[in-house]
C-alpha atoms as a PDB file:
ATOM      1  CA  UNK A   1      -9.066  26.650 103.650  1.00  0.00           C
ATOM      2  CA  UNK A   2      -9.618  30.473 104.501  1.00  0.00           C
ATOM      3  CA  UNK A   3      -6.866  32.451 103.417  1.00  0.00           C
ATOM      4  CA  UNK A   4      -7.438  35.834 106.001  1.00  0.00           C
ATOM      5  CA  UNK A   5      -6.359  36.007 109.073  1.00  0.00           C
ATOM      6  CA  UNK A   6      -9.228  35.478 112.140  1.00  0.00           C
ATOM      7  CA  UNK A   7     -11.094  38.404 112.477  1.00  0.00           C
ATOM      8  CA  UNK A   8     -10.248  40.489 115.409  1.00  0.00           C
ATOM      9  CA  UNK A   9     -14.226  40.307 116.507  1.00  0.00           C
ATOM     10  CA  UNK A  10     -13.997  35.991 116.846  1.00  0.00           C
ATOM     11  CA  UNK A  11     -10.580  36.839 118.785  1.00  0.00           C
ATOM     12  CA  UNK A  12     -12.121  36.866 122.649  1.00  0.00           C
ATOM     13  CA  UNK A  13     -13.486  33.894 124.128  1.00  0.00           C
ATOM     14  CA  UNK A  14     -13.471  32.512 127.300  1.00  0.00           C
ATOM     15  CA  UNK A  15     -10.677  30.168 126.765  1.00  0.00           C
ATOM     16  CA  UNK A  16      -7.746  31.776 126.099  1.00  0.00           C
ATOM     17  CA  UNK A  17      -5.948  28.912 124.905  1.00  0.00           C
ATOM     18  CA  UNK A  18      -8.399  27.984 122.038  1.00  0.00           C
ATOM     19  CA  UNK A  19      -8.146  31.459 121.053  1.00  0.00           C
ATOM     20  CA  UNK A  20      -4.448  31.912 120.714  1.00  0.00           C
ATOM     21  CA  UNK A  21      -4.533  28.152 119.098  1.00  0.00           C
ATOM     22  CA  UNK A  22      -6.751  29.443 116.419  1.00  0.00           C
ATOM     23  CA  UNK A  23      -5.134  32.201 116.043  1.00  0.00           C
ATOM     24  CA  UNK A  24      -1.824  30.318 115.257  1.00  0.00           C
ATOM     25  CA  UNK A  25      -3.626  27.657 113.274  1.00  0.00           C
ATOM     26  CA  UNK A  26      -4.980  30.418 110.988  1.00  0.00           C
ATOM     27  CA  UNK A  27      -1.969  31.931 110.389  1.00  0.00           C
ATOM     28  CA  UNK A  28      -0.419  28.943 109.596  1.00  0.00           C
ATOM     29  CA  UNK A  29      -3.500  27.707 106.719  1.00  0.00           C
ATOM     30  CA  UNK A  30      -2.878  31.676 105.713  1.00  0.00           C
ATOM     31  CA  UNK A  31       1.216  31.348 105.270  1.00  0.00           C
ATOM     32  CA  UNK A  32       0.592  27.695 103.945  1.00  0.00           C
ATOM     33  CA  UNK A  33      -1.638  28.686 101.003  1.00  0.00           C
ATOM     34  CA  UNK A  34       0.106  31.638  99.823  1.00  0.00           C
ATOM     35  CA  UNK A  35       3.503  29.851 100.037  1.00  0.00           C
ATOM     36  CA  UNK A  36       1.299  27.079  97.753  1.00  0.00           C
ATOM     37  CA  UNK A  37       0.484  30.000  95.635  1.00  0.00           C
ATOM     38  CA  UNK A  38       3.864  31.579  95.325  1.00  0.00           C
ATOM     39  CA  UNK A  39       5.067  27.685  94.755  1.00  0.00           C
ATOM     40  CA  UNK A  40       2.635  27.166  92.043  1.00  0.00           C
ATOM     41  CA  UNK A  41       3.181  30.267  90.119  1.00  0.00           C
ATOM     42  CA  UNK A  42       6.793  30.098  90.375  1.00  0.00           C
ATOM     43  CA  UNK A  43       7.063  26.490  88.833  1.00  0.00           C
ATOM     44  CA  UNK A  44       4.245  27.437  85.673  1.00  0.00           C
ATOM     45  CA  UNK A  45       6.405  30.909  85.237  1.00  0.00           C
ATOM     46  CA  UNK A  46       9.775  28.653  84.950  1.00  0.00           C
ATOM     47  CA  UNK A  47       7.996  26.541  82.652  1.00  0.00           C
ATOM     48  CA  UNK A  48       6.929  29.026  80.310  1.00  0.00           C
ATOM     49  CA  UNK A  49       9.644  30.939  80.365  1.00  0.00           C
ATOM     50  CA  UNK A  50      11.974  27.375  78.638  1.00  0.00           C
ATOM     51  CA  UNK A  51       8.953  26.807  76.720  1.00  0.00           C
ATOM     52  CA  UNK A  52       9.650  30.296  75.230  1.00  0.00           C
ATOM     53  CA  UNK A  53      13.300  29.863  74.788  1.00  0.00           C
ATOM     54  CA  UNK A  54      12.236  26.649  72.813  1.00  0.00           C
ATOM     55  CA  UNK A  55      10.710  28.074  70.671  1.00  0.00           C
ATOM     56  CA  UNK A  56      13.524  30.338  69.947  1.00  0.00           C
ATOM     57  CA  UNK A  57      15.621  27.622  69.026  1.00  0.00           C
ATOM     58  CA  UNK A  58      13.110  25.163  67.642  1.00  0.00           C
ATOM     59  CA  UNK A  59      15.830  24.929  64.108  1.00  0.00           C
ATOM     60  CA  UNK A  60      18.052  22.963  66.470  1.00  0.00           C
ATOM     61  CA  UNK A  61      16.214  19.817  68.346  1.00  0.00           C
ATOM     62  CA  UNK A  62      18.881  19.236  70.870  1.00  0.00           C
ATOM     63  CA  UNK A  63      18.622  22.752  71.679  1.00  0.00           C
ATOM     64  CA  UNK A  64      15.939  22.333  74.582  1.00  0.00           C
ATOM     65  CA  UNK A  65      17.897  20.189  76.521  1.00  0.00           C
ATOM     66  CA  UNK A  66      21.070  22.305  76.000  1.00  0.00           C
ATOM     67  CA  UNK A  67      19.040  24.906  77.612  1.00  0.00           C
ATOM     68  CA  UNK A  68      17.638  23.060  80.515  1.00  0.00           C
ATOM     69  CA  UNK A  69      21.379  21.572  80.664  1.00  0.00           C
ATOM     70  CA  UNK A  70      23.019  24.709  81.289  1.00  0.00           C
ATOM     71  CA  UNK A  71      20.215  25.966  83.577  1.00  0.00           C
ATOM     72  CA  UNK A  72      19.688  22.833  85.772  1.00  0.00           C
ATOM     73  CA  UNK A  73      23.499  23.711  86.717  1.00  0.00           C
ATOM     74  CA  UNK A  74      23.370  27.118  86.854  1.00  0.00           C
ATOM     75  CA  UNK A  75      20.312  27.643  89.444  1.00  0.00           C
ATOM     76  CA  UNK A  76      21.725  24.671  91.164  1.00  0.00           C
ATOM     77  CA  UNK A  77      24.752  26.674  91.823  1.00  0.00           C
ATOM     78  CA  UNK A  78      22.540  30.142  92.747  1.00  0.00           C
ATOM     79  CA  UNK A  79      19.642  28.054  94.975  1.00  0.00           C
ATOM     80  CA  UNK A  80      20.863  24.131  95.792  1.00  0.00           C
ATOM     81  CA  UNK A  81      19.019  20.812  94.416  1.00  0.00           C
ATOM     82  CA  UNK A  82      15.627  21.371  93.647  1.00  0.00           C
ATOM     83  CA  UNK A  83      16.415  23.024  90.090  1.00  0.00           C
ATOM     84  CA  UNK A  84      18.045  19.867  88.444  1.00  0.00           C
ATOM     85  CA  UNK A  85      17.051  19.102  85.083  1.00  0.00           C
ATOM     86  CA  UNK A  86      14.393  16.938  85.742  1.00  0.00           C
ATOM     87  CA  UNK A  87      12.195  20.153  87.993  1.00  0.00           C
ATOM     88  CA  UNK A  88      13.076  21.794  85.372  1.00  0.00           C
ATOM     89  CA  UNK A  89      11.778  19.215  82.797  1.00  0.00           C
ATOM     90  CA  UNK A  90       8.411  18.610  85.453  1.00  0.00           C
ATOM     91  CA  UNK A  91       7.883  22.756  85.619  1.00  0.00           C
ATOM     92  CA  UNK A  92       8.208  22.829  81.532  1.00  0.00           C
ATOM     93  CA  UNK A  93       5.454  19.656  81.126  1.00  0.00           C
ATOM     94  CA  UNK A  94       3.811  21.933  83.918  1.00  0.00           C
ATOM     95  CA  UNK A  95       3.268  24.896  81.621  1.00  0.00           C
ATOM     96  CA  UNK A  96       2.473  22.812  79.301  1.00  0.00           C
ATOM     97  CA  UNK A  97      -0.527  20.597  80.312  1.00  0.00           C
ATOM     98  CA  UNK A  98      -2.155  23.380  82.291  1.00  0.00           C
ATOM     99  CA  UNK A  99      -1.500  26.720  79.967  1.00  0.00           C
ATOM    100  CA  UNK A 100      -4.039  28.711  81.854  1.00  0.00           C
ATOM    101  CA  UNK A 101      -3.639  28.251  85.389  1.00  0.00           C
ATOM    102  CA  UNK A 102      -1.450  30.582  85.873  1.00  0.00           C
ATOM    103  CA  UNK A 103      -4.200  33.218  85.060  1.00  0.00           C
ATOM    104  CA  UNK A 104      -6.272  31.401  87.366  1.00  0.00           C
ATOM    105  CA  UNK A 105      -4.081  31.954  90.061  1.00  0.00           C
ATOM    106  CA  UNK A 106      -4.224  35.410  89.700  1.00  0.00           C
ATOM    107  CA  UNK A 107      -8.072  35.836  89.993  1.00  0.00           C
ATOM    108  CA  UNK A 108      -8.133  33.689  93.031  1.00  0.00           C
ATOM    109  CA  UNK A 109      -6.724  33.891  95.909  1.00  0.00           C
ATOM    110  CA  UNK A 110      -5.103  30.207  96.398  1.00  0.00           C
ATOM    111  CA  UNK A 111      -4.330  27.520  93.502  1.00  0.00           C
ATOM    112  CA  UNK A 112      -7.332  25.055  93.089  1.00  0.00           C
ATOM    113  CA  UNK A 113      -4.494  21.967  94.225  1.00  0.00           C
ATOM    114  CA  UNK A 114      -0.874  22.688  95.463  1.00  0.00           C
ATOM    115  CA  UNK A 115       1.992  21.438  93.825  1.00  0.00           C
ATOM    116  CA  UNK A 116       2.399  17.826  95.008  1.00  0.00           C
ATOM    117  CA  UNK A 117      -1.174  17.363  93.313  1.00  0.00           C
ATOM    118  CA  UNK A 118       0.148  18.854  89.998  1.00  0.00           C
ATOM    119  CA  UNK A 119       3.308  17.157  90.133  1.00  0.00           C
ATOM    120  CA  UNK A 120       1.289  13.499  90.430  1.00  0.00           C
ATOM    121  CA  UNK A 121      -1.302  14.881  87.807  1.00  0.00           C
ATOM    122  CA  UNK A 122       1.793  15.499  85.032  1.00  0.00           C
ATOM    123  CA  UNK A 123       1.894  11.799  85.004  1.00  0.00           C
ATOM    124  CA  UNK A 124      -1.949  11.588  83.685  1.00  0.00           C
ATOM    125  CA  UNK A 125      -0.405  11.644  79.902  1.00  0.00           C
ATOM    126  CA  UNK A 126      -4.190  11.900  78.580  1.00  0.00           C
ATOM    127  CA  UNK A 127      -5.549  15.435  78.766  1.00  0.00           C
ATOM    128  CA  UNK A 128      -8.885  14.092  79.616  1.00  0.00           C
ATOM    129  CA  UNK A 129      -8.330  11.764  82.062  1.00  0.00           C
ATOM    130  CA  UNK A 130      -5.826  14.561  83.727  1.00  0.00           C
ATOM    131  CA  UNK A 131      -8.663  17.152  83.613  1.00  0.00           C
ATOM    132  CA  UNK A 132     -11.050  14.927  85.462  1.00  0.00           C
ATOM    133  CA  UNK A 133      -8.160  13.363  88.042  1.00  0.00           C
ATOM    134  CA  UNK A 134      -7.902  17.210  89.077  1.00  0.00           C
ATOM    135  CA  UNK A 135     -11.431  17.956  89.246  1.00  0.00           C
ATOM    136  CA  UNK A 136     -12.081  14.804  91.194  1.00  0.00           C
ATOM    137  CA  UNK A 137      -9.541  15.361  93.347  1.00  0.00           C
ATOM    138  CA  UNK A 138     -10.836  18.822  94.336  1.00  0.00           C
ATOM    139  CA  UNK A 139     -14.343  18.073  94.875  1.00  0.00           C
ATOM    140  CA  UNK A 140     -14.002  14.772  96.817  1.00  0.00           C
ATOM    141  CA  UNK A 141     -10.862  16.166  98.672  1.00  0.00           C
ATOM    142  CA  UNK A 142      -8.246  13.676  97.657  1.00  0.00           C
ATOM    143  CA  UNK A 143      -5.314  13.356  99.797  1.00  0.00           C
ATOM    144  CA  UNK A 144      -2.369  12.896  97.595  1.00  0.00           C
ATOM    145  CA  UNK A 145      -1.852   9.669  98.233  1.00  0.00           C
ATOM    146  CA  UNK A 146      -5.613   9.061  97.074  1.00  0.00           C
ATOM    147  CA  UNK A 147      -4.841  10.862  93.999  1.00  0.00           C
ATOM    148  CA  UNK A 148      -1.674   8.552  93.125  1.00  0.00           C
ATOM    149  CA  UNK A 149      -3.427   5.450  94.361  1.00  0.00           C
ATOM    150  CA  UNK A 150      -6.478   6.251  91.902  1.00  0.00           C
ATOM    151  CA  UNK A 151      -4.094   7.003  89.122  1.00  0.00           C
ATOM    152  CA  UNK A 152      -2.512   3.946  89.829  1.00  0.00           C
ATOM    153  CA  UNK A 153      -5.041   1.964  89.397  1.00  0.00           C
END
């Protein structure tokens, strides 16, 4: 997936129409993967960030779900569902199973799988197995219903 914009040189043709449809059609990979990016970072950054208040109160052991408690309710009042306890559970696991992607990230330009890959591969409980599910999934170009069916199975 190319993540710049068409070049203005491949711009003129002599079809108009395929032009302006790549044109939109680029764009549209472009916004796609850098939403995907944003997406990605955003849910390892939550993650860490409990992780680290964990940590804090690691005396207590019901103090991680007090935490995730209050803040499942909280962002759901600030941004709507999507921030319930269990995300916020999912992003935490995230953080967890893949403590260097986020660094990743930053050196590329585009995650190596979006979300709804990572999201099936958090179910992978061994670290092995998870590790090759991803990199399997990248370099055959799983859908993600190939990845959950070959997990599944």
């Amino acid at each position: 997936m190319k993540t710049k914009l068409v070049e203005e040189k491949k711009l003129a043709t002599e079809n108009i129409l395929q032009d302006v449809c790549n044109i939109i059609d680029e764009a549209k990979s472009y916004a796609y993967t850098a939403v995907n990016v944003a997406l990605v970072k955003r849910n390892w950054l939550i993650g860490k960030r409990i992780a680290e208040e964990e940590l804090k109160g690691k005396v207590r052991a019901d103090y991680g779900d007090e935490v995730i408690r209050g803040l499942a309710k909280d962002l759901t009042k600030i941004y709507g569902k999507g921030f319930d306890m269990s995300n916020l559970y999912r992003f935490l696991s995230f953080y967890k199973c893949f403590p260097e992607i986020f660094y990743t990230l930053c050196r590329k330009s585009r995650p190596l799988l979006s979300w709804s890959y990572y999201r099936i591969l958090l179910q992978v409980q061994d670290q092995v197995a998870r590790n090759w599910y991803a990199k399997e999934a990248l370099e055959q170009t799983w859908s993600v219903r190939t990845l959950q069916r070959n997990i599944d199975t």
